[in-house]
C-alpha atoms as a PDB file:
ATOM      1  CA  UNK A   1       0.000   0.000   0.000  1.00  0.00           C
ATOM      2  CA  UNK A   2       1.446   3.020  -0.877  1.00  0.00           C
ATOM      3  CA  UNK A   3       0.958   5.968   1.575  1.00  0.00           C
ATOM      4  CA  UNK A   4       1.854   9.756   1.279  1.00  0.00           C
ATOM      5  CA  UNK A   5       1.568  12.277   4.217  1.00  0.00           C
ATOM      6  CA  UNK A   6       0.963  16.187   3.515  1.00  0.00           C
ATOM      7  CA  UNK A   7       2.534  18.185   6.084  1.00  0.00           C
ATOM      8  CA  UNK A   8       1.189  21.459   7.109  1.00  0.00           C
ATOM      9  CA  UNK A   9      -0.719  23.674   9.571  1.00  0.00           C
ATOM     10  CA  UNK A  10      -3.626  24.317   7.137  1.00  0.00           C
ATOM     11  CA  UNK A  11      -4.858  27.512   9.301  1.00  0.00           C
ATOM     12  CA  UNK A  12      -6.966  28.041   7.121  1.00  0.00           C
ATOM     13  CA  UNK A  13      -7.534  25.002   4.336  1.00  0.00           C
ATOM     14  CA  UNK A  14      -7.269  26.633   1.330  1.00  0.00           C
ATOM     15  CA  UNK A  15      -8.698  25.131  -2.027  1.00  0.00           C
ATOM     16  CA  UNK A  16      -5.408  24.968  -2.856  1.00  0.00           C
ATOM     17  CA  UNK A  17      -4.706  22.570   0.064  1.00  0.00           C
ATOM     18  CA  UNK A  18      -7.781  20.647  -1.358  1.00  0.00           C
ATOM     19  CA  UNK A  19      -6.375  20.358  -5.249  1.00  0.00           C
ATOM     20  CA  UNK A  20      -3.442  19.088  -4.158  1.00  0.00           C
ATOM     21  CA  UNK A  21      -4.855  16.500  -1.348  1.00  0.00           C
ATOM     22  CA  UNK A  22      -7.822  15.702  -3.933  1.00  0.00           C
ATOM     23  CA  UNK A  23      -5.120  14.655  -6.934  1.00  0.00           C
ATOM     24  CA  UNK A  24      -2.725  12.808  -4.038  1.00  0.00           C
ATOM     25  CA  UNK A  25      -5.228  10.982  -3.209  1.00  0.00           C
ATOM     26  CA  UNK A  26      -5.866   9.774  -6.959  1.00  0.00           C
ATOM     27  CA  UNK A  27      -2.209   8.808  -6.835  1.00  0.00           C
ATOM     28  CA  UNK A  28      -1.590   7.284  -3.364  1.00  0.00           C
ATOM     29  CA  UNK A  29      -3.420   4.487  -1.706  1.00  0.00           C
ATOM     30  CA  UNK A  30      -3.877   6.490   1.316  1.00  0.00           C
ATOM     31  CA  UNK A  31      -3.172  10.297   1.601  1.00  0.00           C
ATOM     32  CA  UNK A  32      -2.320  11.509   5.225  1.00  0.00           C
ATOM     33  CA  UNK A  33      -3.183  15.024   5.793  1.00  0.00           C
ATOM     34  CA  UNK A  34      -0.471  15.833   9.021  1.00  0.00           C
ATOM     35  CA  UNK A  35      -1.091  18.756  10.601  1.00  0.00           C
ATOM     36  CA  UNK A  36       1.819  20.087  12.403  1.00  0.00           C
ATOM     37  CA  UNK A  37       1.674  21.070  16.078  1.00  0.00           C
ATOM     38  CA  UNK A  38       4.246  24.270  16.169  1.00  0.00           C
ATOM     39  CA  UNK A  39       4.265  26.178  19.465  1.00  0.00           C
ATOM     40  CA  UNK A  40       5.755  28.921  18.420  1.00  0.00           C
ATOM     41  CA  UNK A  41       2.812  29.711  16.119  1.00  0.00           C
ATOM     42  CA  UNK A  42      -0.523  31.373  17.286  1.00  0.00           C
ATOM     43  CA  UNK A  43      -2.901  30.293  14.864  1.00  0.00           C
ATOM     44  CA  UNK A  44      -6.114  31.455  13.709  1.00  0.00           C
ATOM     45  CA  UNK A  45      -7.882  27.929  14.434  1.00  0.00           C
ATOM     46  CA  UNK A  46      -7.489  25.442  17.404  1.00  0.00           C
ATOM     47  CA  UNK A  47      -5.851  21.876  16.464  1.00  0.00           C
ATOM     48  CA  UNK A  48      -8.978  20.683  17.184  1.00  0.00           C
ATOM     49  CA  UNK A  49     -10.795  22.545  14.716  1.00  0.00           C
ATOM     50  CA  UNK A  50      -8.336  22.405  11.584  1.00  0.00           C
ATOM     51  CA  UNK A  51      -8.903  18.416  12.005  1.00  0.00           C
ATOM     52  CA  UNK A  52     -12.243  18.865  12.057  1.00  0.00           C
ATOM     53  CA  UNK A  53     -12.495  20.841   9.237  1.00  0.00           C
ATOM     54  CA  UNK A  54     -10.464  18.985   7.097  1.00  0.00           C
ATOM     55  CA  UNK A  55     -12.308  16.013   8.115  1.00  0.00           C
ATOM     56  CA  UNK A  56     -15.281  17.334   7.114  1.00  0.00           C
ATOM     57  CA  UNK A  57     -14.129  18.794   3.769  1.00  0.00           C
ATOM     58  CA  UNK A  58     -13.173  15.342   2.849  1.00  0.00           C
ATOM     59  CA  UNK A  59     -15.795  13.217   4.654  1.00  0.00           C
ATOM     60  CA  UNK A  60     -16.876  10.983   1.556  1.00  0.00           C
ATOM     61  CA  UNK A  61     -13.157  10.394   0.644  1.00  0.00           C
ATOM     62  CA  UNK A  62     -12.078   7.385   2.407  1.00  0.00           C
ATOM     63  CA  UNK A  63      -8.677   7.215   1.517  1.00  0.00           C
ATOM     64  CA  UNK A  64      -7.879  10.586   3.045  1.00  0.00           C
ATOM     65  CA  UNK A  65      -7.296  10.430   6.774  1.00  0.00           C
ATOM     66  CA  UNK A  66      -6.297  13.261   9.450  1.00  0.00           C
ATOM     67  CA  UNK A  67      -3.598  13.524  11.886  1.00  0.00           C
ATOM     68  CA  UNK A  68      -1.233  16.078  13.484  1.00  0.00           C
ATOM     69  CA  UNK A  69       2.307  15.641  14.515  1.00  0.00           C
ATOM     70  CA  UNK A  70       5.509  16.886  15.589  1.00  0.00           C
ATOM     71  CA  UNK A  71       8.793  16.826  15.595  1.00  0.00           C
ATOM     72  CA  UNK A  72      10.617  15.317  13.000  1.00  0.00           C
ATOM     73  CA  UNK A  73       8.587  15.025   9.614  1.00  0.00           C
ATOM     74  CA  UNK A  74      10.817  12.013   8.778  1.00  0.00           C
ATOM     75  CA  UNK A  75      10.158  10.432  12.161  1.00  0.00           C
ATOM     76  CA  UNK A  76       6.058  10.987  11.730  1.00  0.00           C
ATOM     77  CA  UNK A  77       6.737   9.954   8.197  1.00  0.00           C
ATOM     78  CA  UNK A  78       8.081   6.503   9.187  1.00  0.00           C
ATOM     79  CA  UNK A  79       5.834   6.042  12.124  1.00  0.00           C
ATOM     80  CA  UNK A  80       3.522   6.277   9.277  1.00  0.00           C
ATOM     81  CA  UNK A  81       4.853   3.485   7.568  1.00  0.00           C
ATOM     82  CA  UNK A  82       4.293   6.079   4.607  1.00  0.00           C
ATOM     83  CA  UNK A  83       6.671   6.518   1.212  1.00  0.00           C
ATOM     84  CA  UNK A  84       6.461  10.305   0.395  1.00  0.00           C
ATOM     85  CA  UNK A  85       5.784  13.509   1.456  1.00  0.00           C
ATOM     86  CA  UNK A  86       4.015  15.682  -0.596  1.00  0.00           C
ATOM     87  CA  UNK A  87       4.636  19.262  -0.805  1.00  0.00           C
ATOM     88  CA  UNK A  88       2.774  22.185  -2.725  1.00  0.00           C
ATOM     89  CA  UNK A  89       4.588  24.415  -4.743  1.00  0.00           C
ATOM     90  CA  UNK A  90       2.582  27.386  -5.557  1.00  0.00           C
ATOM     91  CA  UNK A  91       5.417  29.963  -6.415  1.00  0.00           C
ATOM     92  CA  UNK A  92       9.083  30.071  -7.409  1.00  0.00           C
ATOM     93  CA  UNK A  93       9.702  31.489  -3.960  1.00  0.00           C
ATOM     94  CA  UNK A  94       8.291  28.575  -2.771  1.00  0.00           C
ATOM     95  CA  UNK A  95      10.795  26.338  -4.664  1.00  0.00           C
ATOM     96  CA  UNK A  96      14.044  27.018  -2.866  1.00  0.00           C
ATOM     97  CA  UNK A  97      13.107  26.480   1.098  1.00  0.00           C
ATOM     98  CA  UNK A  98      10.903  23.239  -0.245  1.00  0.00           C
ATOM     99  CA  UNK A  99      13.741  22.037  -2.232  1.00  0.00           C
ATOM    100  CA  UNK A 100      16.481  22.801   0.955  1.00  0.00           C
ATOM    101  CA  UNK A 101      13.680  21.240   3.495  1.00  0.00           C
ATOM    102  CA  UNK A 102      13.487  17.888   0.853  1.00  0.00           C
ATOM    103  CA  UNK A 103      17.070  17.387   1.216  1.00  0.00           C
ATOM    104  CA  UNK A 104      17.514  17.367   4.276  1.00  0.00           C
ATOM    105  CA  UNK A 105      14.825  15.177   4.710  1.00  0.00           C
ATOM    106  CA  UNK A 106      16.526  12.880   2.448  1.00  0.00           C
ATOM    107  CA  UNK A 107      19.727  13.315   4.173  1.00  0.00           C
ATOM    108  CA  UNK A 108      17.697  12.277   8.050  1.00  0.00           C
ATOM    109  CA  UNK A 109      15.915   9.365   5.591  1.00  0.00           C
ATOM    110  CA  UNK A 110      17.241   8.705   2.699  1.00  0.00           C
ATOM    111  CA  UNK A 111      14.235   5.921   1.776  1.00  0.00           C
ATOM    112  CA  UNK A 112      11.170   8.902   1.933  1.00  0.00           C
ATOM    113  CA  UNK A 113      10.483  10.633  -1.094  1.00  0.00           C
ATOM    114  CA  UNK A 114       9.172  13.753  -1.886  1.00  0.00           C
ATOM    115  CA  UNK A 115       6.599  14.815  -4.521  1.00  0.00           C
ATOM    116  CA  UNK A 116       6.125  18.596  -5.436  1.00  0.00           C
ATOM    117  CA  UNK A 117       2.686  18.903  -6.656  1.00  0.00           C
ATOM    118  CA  UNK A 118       1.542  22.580  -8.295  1.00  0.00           C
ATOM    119  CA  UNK A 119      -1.954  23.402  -6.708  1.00  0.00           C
ATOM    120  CA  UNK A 120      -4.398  23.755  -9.976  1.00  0.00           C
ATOM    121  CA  UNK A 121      -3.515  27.651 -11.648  1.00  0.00           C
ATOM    122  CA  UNK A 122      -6.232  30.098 -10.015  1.00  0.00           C
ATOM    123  CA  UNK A 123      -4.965  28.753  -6.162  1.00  0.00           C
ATOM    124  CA  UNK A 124      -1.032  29.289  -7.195  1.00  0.00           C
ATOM    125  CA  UNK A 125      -0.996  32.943  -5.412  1.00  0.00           C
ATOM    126  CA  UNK A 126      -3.491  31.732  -2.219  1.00  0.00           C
ATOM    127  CA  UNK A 127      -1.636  31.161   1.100  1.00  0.00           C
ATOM    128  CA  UNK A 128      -3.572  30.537   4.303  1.00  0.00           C
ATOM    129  CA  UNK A 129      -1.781  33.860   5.807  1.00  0.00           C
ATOM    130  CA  UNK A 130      -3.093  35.780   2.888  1.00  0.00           C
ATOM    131  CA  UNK A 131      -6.923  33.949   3.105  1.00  0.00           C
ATOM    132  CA  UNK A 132      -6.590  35.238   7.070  1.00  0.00           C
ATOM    133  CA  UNK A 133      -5.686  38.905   6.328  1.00  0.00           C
ATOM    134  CA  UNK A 134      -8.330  39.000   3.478  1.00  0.00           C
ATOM    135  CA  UNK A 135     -11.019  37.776   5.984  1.00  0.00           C
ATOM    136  CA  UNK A 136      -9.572  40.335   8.952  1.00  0.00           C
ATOM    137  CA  UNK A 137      -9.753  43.202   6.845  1.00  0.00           C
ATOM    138  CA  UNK A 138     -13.618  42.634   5.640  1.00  0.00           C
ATOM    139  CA  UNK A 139     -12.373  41.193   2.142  1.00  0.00           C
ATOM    140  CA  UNK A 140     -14.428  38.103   0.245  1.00  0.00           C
ATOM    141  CA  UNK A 141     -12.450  34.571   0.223  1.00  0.00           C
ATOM    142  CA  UNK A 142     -15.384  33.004  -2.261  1.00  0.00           C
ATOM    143  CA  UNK A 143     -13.807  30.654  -3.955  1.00  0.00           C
ATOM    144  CA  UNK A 144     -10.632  30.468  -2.204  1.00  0.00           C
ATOM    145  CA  UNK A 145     -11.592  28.158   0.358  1.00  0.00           C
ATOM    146  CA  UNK A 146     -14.121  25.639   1.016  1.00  0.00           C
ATOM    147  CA  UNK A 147     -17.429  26.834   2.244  1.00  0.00           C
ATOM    148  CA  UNK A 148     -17.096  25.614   5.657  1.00  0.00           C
ATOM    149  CA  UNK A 149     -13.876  27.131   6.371  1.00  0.00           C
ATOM    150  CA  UNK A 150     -15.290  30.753   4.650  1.00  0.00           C
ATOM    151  CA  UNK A 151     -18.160  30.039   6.864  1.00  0.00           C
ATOM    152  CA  UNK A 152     -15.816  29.508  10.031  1.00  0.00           C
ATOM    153  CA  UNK A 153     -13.395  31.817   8.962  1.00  0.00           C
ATOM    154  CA  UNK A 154     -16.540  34.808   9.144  1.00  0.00           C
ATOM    155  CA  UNK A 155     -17.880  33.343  12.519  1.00  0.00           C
ATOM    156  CA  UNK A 156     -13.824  33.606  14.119  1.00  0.00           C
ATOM    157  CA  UNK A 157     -13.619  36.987  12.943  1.00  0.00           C
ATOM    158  CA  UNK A 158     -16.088  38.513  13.563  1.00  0.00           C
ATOM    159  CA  UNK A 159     -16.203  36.702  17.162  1.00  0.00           C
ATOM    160  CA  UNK A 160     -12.633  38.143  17.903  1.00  0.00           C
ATOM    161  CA  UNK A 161     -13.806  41.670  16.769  1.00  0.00           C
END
């Protein structure tokens, strides 16, 4: 069985995040989505709710499943028993701190691959910090994200106002 793991904090999901998990999990047995417990970062959404979302979002996909992690991504990765980690590429100034975070990946394990996958053209400029300053300043994200997270993103917002 082959298994890939996405690594991110997906605060927000972006459709971006769902192109890429959508087509890796046309590719891969089993897609893991691995969302990252960082400390240092305050984000917009609790753990607890970014699985939950992404659960939701991709409820009637079996082979997608939801974690969160930390540490090592290599460590999580074999844990896993998966094969590759998928990254998203959106922008060349994406390329050279996924390309320096892929080697040294392979250099910790040099059996886990890594697949660069280009989100689907109109998500190639959308990061989740962009989708959150959007939302903060009163802007539309229609189209950017799934529903649910627009929805949540509006009810957050406008809670913390």
């Amino acid at each position: 069985m082959a298994i890939a793991v996405y690594p991110g904090s997906f605060d927000p999901l972006t459709n971006g995040h769902v192109d890429i998990i959508t087509r890796g999990a046309k590719l891969f047995d089993r897609i893991v989505v691995a969302i990252l417990v960082n400390g240092e970062k305050r984000p917009l959404f609790t753990m607890g709710e970014r699985v939950e979302i992404v659960r939701e979002v991709f409820k009637d996909q079996p082979n997608v499943e939801v974690d969160t992690f930390d540490g090592l991504l290599v460590d999580y990765v074999e844990r896993r028993r998966a094969d590759v980690i998928v990254r998203g590429l959106r922008a060349i100034s994406d390329y050279e701190y996924e390309f320096q975070m892929a080697l040294m990946n392979r250099r910790l394990n040099a059996t886990i691959q890594t697949l660069f996958m280009m989100p689907a053209e109109q998500y190639t400029y959308i990061s989740s910090r962009l989708i959150k300053e959007v939302v903060s300043l009163g802007g539309r994200v229609h189209g950017l994200v799934p529903d649910l997270v627009e929805e949540r993103l509006r009810r957050k917002v406008s809670s913390n106002a």
